[in-house]
N, C-alpha and C. Protein backbone atom coordinates (compact mmCIF):
# COMPACT_ATOMS: atom_id res chain seq x y z
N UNK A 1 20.28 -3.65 -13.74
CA UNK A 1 19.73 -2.46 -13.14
C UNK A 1 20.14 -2.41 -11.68
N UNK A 2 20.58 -1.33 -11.49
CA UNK A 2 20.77 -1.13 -9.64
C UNK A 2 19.62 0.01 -9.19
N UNK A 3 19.09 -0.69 -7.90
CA UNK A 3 17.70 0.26 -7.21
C UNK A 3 18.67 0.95 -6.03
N UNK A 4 18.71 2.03 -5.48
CA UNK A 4 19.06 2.22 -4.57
C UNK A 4 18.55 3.25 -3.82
N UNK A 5 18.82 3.09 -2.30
CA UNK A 5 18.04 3.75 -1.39
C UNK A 5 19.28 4.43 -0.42
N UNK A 6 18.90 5.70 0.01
CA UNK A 6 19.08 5.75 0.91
C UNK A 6 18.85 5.26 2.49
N UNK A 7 17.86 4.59 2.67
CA UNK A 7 17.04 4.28 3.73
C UNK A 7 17.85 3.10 3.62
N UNK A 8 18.23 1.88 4.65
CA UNK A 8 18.00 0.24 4.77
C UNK A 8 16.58 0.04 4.76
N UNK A 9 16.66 -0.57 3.45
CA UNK A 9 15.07 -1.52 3.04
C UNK A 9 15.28 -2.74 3.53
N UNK A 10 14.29 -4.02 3.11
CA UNK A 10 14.45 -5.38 3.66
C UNK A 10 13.88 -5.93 2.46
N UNK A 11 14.46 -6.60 2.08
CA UNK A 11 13.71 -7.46 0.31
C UNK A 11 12.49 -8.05 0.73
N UNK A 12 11.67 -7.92 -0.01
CA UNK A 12 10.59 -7.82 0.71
C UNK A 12 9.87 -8.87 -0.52
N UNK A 13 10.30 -9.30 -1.95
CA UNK A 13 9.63 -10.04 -2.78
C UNK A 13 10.16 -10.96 -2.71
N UNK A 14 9.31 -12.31 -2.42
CA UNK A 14 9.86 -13.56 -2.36
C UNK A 14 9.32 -14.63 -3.02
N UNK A 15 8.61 -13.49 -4.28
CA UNK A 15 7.80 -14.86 -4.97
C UNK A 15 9.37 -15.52 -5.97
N UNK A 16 8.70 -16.85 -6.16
CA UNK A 16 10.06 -18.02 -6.79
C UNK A 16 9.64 -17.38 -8.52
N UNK A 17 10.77 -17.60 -9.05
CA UNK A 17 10.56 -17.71 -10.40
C UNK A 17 11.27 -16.40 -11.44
N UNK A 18 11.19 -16.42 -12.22
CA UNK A 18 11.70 -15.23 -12.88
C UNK A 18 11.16 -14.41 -13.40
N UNK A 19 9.91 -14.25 -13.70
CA UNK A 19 9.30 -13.18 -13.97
C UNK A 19 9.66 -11.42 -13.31
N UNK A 20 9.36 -10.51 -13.76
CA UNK A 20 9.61 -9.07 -14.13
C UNK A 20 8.55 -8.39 -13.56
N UNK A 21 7.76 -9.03 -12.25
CA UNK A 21 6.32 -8.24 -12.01
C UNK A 21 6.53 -6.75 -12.37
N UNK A 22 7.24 -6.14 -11.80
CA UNK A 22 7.65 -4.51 -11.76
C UNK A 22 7.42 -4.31 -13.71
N UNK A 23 7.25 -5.04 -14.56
CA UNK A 23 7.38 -4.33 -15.82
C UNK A 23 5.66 -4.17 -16.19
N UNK A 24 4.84 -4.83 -15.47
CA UNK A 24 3.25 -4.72 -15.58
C UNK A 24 3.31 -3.09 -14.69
N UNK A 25 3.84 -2.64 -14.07
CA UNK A 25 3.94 -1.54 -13.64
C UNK A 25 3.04 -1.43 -11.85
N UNK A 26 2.56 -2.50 -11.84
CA UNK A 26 2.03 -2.83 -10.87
C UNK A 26 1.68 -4.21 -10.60
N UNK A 27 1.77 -4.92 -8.95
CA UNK A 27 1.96 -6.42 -9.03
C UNK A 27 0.78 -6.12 -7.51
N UNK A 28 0.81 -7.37 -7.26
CA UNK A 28 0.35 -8.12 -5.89
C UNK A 28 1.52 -8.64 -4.86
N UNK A 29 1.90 -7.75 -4.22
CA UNK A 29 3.39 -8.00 -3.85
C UNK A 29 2.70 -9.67 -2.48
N UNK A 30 1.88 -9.37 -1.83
CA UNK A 30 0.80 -9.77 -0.60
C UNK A 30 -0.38 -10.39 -0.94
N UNK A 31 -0.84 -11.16 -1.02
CA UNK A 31 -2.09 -11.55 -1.48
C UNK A 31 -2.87 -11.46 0.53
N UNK A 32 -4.08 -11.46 0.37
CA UNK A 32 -4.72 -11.11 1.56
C UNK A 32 -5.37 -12.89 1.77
N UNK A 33 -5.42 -13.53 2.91
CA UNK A 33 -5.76 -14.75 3.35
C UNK A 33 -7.43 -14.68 3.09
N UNK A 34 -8.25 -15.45 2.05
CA UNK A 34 -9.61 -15.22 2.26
C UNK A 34 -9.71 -13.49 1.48
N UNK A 35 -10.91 -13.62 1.30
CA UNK A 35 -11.62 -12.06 0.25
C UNK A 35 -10.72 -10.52 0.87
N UNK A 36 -10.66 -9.66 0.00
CA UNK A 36 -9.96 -8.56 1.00
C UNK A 36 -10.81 -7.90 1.50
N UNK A 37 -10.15 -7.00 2.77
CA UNK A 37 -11.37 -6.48 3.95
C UNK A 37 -10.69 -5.17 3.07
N UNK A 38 -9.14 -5.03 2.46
CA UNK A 38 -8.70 -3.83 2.38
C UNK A 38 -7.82 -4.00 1.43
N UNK A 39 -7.07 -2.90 0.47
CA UNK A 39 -5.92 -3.28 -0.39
C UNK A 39 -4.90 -2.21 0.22
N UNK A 40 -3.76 -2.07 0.04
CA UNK A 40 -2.99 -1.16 0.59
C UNK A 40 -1.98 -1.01 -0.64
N UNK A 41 -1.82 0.10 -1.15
CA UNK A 41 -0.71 0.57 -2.28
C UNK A 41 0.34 1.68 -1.76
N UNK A 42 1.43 1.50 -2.36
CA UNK A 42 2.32 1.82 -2.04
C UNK A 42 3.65 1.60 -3.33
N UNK A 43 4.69 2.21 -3.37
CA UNK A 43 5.75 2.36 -4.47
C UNK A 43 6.76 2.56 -3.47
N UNK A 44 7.83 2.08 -3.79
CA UNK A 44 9.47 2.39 -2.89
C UNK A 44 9.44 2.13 -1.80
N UNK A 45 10.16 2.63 -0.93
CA UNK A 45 10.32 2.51 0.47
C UNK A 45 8.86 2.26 1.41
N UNK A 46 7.73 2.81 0.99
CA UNK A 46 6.74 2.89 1.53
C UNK A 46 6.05 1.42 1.41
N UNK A 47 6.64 1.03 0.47
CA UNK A 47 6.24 -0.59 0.85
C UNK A 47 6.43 -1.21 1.67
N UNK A 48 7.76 -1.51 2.49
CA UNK A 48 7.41 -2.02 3.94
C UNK A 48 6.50 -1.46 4.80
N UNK A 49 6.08 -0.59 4.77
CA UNK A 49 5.15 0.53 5.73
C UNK A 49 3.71 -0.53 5.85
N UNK A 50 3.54 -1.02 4.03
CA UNK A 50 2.36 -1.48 3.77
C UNK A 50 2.15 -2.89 4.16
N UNK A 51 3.22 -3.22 3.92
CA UNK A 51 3.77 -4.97 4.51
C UNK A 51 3.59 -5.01 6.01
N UNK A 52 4.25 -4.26 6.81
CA UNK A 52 4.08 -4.15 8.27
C UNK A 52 2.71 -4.11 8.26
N UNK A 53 1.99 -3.25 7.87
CA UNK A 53 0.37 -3.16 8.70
C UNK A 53 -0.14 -4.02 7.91
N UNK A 54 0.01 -4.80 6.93
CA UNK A 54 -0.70 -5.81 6.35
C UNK A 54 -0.79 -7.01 7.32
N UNK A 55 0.10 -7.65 7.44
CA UNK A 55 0.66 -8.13 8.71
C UNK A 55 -0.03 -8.06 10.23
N UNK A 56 0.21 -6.62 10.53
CA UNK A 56 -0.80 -6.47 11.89
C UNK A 56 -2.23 -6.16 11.54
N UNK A 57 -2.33 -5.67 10.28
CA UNK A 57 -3.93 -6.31 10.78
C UNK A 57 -4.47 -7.65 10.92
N UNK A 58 -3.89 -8.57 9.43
CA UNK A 58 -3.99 -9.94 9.76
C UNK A 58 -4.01 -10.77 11.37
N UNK A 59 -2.75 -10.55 11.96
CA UNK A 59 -2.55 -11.37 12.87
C UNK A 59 -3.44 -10.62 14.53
N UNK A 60 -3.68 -9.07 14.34
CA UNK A 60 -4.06 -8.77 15.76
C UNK A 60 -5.35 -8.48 15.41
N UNK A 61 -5.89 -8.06 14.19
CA UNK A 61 -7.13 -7.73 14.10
C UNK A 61 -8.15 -8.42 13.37
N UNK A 62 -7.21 -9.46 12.60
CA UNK A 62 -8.80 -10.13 11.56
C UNK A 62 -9.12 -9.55 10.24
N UNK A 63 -8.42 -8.55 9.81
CA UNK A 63 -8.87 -7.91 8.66
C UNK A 63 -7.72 -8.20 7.42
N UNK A 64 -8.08 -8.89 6.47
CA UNK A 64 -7.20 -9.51 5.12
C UNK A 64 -7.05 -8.56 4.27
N UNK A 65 -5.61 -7.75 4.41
CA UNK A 65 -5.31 -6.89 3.85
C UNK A 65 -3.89 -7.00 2.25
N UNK A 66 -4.80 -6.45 1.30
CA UNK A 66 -3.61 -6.91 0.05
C UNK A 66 -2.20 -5.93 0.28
N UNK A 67 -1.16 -6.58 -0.30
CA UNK A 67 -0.36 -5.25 -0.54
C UNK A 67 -0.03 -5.63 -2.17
N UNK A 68 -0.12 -3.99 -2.67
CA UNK A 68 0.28 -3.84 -3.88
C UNK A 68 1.54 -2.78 -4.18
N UNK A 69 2.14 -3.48 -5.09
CA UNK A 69 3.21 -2.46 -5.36
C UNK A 69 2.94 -1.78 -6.52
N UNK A 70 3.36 -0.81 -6.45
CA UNK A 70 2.88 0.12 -7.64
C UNK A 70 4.19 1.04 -8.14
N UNK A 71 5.23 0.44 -8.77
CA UNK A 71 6.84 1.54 -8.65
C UNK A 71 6.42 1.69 -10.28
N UNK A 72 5.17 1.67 -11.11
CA UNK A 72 5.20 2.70 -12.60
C UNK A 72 3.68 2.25 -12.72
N UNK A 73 3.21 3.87 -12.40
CA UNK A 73 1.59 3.92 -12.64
C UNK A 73 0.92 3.86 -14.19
N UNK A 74 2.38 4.76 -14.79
CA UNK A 74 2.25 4.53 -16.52
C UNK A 74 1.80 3.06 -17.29
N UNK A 75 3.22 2.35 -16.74
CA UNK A 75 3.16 1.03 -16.97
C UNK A 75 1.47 0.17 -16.96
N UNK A 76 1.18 0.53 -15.70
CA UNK A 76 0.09 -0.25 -15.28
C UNK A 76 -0.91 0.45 -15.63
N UNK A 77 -1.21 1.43 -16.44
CA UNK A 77 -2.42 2.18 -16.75
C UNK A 77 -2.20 1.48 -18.11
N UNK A 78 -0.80 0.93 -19.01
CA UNK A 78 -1.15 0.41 -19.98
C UNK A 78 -1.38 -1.15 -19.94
N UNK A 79 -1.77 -1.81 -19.13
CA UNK A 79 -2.14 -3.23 -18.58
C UNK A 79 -3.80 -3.34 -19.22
N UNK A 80 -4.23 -4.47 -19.33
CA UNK A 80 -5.56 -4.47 -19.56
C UNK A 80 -6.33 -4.72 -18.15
N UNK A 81 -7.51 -3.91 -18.33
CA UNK A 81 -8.67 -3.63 -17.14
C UNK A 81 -8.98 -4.63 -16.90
N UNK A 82 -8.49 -6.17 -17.02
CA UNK A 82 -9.11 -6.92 -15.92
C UNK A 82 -7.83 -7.14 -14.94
N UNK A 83 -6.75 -6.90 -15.81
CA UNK A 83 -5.46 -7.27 -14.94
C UNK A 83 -5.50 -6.23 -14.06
N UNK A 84 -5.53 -5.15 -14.24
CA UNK A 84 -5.80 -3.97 -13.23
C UNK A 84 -6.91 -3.94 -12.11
N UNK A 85 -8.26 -4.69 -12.67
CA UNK A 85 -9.22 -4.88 -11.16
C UNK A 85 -8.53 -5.85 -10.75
N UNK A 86 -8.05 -6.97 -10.96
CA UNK A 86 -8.02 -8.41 -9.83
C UNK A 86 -6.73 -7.46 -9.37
N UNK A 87 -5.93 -6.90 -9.58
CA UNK A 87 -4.51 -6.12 -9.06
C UNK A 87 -5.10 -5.18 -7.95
N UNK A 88 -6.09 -4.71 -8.09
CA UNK A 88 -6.36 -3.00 -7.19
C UNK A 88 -7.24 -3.69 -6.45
N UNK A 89 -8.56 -5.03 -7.07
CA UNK A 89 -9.67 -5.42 -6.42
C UNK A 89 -10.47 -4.49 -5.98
N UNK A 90 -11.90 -5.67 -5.51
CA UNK A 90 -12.76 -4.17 -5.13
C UNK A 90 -12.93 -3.53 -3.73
N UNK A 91 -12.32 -4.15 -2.76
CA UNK A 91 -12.11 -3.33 -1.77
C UNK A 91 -11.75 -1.97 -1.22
N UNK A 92 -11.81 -1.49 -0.19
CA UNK A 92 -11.14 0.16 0.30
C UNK A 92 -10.15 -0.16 -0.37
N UNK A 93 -9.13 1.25 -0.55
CA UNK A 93 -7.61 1.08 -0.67
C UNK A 93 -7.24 2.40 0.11
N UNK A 94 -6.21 1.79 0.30
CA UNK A 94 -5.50 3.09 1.19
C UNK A 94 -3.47 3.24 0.72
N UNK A 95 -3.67 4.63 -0.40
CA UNK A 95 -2.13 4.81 -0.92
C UNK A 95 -1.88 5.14 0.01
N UNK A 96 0.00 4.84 0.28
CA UNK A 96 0.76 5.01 1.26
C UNK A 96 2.02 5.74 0.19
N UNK A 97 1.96 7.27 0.27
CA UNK A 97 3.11 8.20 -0.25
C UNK A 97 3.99 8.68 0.88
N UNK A 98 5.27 8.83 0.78
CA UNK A 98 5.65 9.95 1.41
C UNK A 98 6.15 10.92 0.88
N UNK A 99 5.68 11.19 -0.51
CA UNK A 99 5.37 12.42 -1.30
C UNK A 99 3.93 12.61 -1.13
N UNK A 100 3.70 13.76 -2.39
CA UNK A 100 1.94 14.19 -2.28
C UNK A 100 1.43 13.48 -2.95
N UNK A 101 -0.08 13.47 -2.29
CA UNK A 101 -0.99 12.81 -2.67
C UNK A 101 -1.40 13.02 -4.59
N UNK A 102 -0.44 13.93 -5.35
CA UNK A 102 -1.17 13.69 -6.69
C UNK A 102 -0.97 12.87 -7.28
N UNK A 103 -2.03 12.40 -8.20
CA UNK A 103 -1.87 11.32 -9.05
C UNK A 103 -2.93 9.75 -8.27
N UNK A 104 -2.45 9.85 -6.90
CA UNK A 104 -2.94 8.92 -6.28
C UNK A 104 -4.26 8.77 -6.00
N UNK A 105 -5.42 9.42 -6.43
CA UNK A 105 -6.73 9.86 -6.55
C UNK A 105 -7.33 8.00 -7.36
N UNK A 106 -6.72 8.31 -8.38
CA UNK A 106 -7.18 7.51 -9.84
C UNK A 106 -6.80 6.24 -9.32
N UNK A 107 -5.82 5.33 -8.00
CA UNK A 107 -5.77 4.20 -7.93
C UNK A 107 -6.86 3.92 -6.75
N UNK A 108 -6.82 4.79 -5.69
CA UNK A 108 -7.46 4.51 -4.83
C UNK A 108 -9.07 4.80 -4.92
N UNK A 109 -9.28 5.22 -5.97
CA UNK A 109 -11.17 4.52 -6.16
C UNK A 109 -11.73 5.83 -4.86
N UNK A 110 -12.63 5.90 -5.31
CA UNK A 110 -14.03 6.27 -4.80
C UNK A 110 -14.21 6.28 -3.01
N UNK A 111 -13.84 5.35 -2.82
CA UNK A 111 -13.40 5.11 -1.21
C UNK A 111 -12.47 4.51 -0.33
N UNK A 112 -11.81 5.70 -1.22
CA UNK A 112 -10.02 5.35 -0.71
C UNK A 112 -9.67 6.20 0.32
N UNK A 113 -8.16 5.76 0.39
CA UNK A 113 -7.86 7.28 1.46
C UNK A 113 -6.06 7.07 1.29
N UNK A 114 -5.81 8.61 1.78
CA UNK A 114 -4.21 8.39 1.67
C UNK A 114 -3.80 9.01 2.66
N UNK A 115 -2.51 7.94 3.07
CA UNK A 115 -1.38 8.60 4.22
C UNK A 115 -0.11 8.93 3.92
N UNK A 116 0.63 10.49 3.59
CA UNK A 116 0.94 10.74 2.96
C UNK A 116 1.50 12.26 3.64
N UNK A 117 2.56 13.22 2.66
CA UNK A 117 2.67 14.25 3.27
C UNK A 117 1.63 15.18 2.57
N UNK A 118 1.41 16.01 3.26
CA UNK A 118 0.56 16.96 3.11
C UNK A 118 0.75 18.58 3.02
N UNK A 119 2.11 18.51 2.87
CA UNK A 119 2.81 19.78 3.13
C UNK A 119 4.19 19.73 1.67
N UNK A 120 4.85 20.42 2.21
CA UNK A 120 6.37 20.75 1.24
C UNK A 120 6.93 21.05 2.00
N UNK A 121 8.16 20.94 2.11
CA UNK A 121 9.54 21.71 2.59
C UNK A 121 10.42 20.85 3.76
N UNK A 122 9.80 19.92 4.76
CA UNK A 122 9.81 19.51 5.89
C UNK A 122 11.01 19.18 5.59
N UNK A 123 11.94 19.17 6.54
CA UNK A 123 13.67 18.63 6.73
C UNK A 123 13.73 17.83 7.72
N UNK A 124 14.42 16.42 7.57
CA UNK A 124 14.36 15.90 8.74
C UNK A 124 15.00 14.33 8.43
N UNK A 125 15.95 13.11 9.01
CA UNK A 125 15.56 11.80 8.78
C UNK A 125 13.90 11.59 8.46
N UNK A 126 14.29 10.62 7.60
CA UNK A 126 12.95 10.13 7.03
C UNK A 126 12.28 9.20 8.25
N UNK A 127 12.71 8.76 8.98
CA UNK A 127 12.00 8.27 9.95
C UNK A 127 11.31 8.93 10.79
N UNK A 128 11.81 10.03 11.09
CA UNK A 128 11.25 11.46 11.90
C UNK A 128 10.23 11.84 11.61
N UNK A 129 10.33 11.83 9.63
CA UNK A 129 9.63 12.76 9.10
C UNK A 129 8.30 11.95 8.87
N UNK A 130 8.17 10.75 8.75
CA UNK A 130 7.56 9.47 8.75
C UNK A 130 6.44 9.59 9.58
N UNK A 131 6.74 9.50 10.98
CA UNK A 131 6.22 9.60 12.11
C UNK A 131 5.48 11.34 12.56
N UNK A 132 5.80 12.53 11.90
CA UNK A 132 5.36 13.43 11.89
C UNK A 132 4.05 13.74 10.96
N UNK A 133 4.61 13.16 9.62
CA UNK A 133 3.27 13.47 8.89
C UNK A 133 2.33 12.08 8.89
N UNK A 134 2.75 11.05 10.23
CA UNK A 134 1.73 9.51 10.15
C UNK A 134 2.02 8.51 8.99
N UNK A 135 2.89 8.63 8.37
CA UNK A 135 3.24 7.60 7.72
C UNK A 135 4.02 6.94 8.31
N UNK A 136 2.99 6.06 9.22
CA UNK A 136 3.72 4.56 9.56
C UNK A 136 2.56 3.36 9.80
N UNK A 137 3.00 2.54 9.75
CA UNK A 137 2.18 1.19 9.74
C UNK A 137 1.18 1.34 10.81
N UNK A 138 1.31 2.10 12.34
CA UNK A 138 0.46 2.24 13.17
C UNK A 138 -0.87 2.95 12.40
N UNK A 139 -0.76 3.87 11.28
CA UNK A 139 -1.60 5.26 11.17
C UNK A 139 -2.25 4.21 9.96
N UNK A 140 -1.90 3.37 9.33
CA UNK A 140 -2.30 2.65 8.08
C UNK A 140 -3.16 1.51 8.89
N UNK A 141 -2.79 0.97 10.12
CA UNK A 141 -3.90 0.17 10.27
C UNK A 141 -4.84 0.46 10.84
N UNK A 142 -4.90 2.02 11.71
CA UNK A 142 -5.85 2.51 12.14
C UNK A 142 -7.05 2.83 10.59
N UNK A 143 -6.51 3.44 9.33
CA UNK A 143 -6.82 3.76 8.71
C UNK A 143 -8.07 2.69 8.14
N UNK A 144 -7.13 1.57 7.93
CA UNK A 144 -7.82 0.38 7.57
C UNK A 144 -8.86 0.14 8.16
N UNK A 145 -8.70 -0.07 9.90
CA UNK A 145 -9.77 -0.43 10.53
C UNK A 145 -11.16 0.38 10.21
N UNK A 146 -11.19 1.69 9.88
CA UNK A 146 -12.31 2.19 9.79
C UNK A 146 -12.17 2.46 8.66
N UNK A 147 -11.76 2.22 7.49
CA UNK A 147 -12.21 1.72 5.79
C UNK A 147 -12.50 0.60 5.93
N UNK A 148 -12.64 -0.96 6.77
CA UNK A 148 -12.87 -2.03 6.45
C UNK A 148 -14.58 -2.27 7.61
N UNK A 149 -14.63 -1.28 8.27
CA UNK A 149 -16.14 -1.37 8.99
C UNK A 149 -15.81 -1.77 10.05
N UNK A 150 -14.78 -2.10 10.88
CA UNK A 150 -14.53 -3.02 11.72
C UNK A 150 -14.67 -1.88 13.36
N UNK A 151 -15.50 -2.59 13.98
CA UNK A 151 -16.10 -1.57 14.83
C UNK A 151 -16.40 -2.68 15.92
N UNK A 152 -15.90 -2.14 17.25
CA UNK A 152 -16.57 -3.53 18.20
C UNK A 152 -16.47 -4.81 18.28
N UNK A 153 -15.77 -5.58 17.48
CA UNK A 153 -15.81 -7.03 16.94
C UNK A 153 -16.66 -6.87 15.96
N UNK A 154 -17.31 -6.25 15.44
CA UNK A 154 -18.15 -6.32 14.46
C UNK A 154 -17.14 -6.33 13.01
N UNK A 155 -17.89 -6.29 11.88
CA UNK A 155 -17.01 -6.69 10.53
C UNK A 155 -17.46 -6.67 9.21
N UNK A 156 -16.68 -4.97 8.78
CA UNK A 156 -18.19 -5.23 7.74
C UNK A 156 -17.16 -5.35 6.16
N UNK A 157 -17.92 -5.13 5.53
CA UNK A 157 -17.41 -5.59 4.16
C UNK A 157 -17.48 -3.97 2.78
């Protein structure tokens, strides 16, 4: 199989072994250090987005954030429901599209949220366009911070 992007990506899976995570239709690309404060989903390119702020929240803010990849929602809707909670967990989640938000309702639970475009038509490098409609790692960990309670040094769950 060849994946290809227009964008320069950065390989970003480095678990050892041979397994096919991508055929469960959804994996744990990130596991979060300690319980999660947050999960972060994401498919394609938008996965580094999720990796970066996973990352800065860990190291500047304290908050243990998962990343999940999600490149076939089909796939993973036919997974069994426990493999799917320990995968999504019960924390906030916050999808990261830079398409629209449909579809993305049903992963992100009840008290989720998405950063994402919100419009149609926009022309532009994707980095441009990134930074216009807030899809970037800055807008995802702001996001986080106030889905994970984190207020003042304070820290909620």
């Amino acid at each position: 199989m060849l994946a290809l992007s227009r964008q320069a990506l950065p390989m970003l899976r480095t678990v050892p072994g041979d397994e096919n995570l991508s055929a469960r239709g959804a994996y744990v690309l990130r596991e979060a250090k300690g319980p999660r404060d947050v999960t972060l989903l994401a498919t394609g390119s938008e996965v580094e987005i999720a990796v970066v702020a996973a990352e800065t929240l860990r190291s500047e803010k304290g908050i243990a954030a998962a990343v999940v990849s999600m490149p076939c929602w089909e796939k993973f809707e036919a997974q069994d429901e426990s493999y799917r909670e320990r995968t999504l967990g019960s924390a906030p989640r916050i999808a990261i599209e830079a398409a629209g938000r449909l579809g993305w309702d049903r992963w992100m639970g009840p008290r989720g949220s998405f950063i994402g475009m919100q419009g149609f038509g926009a022309s532009a490098p994707a980095g441009e366009l990134y930074k216009h409609f807030g899809i970037t790692a800055e807008h995802v960990v702001a996001e986080a911070l106030r889905l994970a309670g984190h207020h003042k040094g304070g820290r909620g769950r």
